[in-house]
Protein backbone atom coordinates (compact mmCIF):
# COMPACT_ATOMS: atom_id res chain seq x y z
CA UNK A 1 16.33 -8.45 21.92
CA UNK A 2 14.49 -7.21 24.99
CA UNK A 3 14.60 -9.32 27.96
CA UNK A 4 12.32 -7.55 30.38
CA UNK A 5 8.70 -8.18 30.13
CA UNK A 6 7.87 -4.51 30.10
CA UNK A 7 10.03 -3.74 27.31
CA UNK A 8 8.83 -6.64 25.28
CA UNK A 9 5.61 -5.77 25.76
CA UNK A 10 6.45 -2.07 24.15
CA UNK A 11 7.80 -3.60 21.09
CA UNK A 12 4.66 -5.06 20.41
CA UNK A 13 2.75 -2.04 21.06
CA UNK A 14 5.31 -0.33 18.83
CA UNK A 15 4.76 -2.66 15.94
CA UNK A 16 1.15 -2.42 16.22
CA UNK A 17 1.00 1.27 16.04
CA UNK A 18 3.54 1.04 12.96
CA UNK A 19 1.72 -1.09 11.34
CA UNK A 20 -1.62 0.66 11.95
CA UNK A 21 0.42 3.92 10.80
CA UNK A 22 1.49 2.87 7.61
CA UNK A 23 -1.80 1.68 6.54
CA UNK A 24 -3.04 4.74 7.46
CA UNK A 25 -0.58 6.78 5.57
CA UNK A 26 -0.96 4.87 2.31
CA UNK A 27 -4.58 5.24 2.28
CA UNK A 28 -3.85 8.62 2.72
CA UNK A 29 -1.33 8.22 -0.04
CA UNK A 30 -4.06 7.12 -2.52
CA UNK A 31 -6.64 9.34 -1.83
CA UNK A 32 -3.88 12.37 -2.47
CA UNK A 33 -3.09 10.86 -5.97
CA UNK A 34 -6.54 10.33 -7.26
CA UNK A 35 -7.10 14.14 -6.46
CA UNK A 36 -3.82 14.91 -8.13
CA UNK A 37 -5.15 12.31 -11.14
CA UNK A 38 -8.68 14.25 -11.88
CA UNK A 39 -6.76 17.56 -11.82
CA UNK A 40 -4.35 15.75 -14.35
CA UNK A 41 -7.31 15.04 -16.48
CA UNK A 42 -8.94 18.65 -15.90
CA UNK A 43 -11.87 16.63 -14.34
CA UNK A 44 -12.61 19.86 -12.27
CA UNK A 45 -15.89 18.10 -10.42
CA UNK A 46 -14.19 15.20 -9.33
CA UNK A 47 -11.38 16.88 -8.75
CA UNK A 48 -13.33 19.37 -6.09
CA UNK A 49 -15.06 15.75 -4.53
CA UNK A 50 -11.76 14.86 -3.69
CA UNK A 51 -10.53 17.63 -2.36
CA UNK A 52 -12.93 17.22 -0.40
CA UNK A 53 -12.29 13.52 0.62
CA UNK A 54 -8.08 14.48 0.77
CA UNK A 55 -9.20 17.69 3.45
CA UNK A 56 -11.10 15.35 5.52
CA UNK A 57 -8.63 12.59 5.81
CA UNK A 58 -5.74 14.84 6.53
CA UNK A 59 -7.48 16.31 9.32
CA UNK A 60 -8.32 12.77 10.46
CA UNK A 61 -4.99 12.14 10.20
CA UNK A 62 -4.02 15.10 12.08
CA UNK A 63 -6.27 14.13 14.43
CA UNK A 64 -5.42 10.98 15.08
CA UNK A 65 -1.68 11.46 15.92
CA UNK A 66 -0.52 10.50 12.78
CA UNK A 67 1.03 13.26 11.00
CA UNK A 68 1.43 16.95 12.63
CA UNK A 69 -1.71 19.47 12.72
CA UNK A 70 0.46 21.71 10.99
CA UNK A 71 1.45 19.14 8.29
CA UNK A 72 -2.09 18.25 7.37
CA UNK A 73 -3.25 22.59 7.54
CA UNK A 74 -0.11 22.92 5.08
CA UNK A 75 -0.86 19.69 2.71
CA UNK A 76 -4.65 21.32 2.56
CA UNK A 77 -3.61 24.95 1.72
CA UNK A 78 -1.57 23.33 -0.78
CA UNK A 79 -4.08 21.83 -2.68
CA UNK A 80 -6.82 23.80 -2.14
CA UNK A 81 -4.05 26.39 -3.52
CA UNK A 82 -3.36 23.85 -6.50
CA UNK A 83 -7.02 23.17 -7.29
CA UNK A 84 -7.72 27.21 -7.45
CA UNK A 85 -5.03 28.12 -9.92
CA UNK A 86 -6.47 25.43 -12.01
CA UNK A 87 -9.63 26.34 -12.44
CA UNK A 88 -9.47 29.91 -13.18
């Protein structure tokens, strides 16, 4: 356990931001499975909506700090990749 005020101070900090992470992360969690869920069900309009809605959160995730730039341009290509090959 910290001792110095400075450093206890940065442990709260650093719980906040995990805390704001993670809820970040599992939102973006759920919005990747209910794209994955209406390509399941070969619900190809819903389906493009949210890959629409799973593009713009990674990027806002990206953006944010949260996950890498790179991560969230991968994740996208991915889909958009997935979504393509499905529809043809």
């Amino acid at each position: 356990m910290a001792n110095i005020k400075s450093a206890k101070k940065r442990i709260r900090v650093i719980d906040k931001r995990t805390a704001k992470n993670r809820r970040i992360k599992n939102h973006l969690k759920t919005v990747l499975k209910n794209f994955e869920a209406a390509l399941a069900a070969e619900d190809y309009d819903t389906a493009k909506e949210k890959l629409a809605l799973a593009e713009k959160k990674l990027m806002q995730t990206a953006s944010k700090g949260v996950i890498h730039k790179n991560t969230a341009a991968r994740k996208v290509s991915r889909l958009t990749k997935r979504f393509n090959e499905a529809t043809k």
